[in-house]
PDB file of N, CA and C in Angstrom:
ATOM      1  N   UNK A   1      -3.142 -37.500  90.355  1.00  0.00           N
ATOM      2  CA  UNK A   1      -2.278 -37.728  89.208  1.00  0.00           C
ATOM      3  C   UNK A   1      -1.744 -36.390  88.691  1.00  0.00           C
ATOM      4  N   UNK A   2      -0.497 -36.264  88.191  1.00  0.00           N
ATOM      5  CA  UNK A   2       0.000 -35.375  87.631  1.00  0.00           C
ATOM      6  C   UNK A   2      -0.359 -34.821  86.550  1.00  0.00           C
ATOM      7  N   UNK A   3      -0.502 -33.570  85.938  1.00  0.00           N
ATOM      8  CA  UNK A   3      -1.178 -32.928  84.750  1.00  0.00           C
ATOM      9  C   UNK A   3       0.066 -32.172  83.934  1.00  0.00           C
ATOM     10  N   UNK A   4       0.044 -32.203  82.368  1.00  0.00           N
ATOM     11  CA  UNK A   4       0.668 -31.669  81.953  1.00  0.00           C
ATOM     12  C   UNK A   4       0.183 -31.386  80.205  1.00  0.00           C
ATOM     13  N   UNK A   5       0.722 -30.449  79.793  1.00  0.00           N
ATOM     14  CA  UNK A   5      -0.009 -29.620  78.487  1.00  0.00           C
ATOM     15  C   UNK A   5       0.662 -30.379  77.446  1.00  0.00           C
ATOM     16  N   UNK A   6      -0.342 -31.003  76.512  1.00  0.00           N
ATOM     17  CA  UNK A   6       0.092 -31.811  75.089  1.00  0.00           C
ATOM     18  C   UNK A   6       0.179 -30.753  73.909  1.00  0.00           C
ATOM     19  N   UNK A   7       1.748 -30.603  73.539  1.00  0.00           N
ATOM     20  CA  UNK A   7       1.301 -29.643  72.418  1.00  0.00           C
ATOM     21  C   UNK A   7       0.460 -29.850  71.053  1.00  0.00           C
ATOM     22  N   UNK A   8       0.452 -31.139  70.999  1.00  0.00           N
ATOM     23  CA  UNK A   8      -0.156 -31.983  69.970  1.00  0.00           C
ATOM     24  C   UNK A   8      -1.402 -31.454  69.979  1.00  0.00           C
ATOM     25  N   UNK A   9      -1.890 -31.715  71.263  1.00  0.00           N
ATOM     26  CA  UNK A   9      -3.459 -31.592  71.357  1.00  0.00           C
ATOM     27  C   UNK A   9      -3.877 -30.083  71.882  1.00  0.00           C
ATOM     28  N   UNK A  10      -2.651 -29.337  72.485  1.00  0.00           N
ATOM     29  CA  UNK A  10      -2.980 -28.199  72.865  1.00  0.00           C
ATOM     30  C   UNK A  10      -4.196 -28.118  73.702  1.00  0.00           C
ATOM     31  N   UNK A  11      -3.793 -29.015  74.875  1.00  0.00           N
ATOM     32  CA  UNK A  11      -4.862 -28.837  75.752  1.00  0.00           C
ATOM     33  C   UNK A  11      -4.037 -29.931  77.096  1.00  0.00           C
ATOM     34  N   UNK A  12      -4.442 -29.512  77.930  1.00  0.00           N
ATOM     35  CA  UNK A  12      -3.971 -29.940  79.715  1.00  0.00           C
ATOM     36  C   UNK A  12      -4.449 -31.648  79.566  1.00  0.00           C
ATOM     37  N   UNK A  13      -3.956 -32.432  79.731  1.00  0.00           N
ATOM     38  CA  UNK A  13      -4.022 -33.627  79.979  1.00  0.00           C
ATOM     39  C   UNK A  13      -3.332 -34.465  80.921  1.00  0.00           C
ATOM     40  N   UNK A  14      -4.440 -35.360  81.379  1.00  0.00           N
ATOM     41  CA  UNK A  14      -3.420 -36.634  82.568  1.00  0.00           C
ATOM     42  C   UNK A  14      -2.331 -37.084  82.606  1.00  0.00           C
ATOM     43  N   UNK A  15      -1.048 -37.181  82.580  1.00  0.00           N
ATOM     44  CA  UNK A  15       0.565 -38.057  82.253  1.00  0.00           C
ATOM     45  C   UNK A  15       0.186 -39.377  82.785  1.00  0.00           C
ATOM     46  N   UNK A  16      -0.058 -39.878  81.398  1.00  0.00           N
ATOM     47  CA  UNK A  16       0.021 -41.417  81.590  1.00  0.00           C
ATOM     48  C   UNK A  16       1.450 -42.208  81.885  1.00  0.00           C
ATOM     49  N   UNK A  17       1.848 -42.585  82.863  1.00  0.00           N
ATOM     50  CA  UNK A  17       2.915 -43.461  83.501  1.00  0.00           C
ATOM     51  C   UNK A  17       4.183 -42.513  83.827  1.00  0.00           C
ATOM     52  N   UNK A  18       3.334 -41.679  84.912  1.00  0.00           N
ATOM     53  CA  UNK A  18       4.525 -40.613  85.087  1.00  0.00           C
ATOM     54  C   UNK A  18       6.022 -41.074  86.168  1.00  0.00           C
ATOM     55  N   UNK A  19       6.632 -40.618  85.773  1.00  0.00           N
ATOM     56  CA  UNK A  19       7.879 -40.829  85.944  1.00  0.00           C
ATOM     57  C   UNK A  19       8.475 -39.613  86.626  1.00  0.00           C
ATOM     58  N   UNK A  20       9.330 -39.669  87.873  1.00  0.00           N
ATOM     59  CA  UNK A  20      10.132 -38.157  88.182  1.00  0.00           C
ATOM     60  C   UNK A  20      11.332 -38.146  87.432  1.00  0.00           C
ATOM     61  N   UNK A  21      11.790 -37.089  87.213  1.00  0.00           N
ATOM     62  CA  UNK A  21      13.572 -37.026  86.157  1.00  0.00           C
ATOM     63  C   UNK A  21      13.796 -35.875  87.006  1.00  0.00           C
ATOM     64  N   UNK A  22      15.131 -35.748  86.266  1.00  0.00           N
ATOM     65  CA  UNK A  22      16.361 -34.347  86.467  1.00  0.00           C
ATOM     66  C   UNK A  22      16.717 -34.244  84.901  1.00  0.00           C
ATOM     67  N   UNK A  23      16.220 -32.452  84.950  1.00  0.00           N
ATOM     68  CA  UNK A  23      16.701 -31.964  83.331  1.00  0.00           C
ATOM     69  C   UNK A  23      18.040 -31.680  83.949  1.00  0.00           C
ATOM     70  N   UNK A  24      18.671 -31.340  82.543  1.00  0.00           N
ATOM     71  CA  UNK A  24      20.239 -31.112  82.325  1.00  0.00           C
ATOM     72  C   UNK A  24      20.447 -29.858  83.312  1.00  0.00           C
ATOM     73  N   UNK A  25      20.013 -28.993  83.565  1.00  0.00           N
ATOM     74  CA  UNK A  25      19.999 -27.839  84.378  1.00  0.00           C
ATOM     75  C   UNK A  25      19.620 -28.125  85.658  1.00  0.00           C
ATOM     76  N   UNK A  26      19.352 -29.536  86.781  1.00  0.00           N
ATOM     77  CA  UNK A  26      19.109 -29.722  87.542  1.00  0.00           C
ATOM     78  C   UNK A  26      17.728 -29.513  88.457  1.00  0.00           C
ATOM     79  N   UNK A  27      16.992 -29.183  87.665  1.00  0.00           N
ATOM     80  CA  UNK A  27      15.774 -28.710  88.288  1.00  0.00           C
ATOM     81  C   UNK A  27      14.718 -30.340  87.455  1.00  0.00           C
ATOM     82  N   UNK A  28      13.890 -30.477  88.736  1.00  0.00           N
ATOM     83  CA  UNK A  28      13.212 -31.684  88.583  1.00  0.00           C
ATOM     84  C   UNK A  28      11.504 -31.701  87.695  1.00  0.00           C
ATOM     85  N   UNK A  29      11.379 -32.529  87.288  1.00  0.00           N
ATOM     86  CA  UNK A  29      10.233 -32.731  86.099  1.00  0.00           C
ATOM     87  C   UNK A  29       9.271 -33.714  86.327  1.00  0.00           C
ATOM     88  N   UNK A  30       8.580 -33.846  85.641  1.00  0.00           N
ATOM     89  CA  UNK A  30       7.977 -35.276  85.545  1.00  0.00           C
ATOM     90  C   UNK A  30       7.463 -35.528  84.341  1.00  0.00           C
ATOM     91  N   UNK A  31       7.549 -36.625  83.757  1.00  0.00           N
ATOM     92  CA  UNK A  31       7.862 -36.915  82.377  1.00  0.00           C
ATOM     93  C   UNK A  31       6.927 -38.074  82.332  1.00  0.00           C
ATOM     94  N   UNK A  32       5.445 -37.965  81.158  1.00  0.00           N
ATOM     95  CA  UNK A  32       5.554 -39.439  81.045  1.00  0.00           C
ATOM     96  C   UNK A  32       4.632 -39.130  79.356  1.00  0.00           C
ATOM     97  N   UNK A  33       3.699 -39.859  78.900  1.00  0.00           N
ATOM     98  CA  UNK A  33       2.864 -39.592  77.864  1.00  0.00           C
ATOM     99  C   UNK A  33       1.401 -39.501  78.094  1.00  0.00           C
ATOM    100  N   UNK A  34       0.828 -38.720  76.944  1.00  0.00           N
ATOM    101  CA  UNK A  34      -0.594 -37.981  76.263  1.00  0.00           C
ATOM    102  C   UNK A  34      -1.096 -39.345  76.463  1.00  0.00           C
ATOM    103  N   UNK A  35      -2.318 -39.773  77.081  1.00  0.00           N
ATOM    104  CA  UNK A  35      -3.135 -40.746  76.635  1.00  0.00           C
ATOM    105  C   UNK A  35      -3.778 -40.421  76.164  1.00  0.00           C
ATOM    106  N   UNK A  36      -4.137 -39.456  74.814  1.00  0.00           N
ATOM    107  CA  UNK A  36      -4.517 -39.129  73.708  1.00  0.00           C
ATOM    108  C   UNK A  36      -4.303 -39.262  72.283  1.00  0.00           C
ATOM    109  N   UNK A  37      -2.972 -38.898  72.393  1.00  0.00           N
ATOM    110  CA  UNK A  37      -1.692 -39.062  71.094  1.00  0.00           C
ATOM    111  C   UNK A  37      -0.981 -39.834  71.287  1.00  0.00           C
ATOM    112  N   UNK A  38      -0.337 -40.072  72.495  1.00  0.00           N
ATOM    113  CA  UNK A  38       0.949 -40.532  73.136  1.00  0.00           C
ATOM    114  C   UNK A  38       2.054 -39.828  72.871  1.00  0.00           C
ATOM    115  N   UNK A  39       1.922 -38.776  72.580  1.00  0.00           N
ATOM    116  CA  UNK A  39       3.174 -37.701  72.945  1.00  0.00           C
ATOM    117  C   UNK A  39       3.797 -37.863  73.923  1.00  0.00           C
ATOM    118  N   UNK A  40       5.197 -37.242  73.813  1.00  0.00           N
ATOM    119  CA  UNK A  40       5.443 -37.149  75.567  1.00  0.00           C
ATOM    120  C   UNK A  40       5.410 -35.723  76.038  1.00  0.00           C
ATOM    121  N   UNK A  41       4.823 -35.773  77.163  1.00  0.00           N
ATOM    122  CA  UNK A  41       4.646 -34.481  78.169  1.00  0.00           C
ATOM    123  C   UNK A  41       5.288 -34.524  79.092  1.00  0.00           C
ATOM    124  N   UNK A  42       5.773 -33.519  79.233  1.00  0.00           N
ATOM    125  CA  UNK A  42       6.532 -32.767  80.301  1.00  0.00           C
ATOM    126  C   UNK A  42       6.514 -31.813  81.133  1.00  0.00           C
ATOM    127  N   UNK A  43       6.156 -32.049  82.220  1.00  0.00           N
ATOM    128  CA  UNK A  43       5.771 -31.033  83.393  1.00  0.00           C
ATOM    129  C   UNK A  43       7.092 -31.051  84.439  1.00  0.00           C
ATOM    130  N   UNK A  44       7.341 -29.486  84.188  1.00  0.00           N
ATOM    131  CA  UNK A  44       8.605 -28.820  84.870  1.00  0.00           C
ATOM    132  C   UNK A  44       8.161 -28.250  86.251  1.00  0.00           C
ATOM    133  N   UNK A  45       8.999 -28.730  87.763  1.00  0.00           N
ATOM    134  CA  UNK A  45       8.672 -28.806  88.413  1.00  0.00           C
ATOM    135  C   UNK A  45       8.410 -29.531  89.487  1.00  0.00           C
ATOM    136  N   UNK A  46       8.226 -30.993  89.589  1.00  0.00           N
ATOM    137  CA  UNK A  46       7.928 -31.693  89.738  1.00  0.00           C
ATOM    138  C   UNK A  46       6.521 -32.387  89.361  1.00  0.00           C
TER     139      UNK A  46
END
């Protein structure tokens, strides 16, 4: 599973229901939410 940093929680967490995207600048991400807070996190990169 994909990992990405909650600023909420300020700490590395699982991406619950990750998703791949394209930011506006073309470079690819993966996007989903904190199963902590439910923030959304975003890991640049794939």
């Amino acid at each position: 599973m994909a990992e990405g940093y909650c600023v909420k929680d300020k700490k590395m967490v699982e991406i619950k229901n990750p998703a791949k995207i394209i930011m506006k600048n073309g470079k690819p991400a993966t996007q989903g939410l904190c199963p902590v807070c439910g923030g959304k996190v975003t890991r640049i990169g794939g």
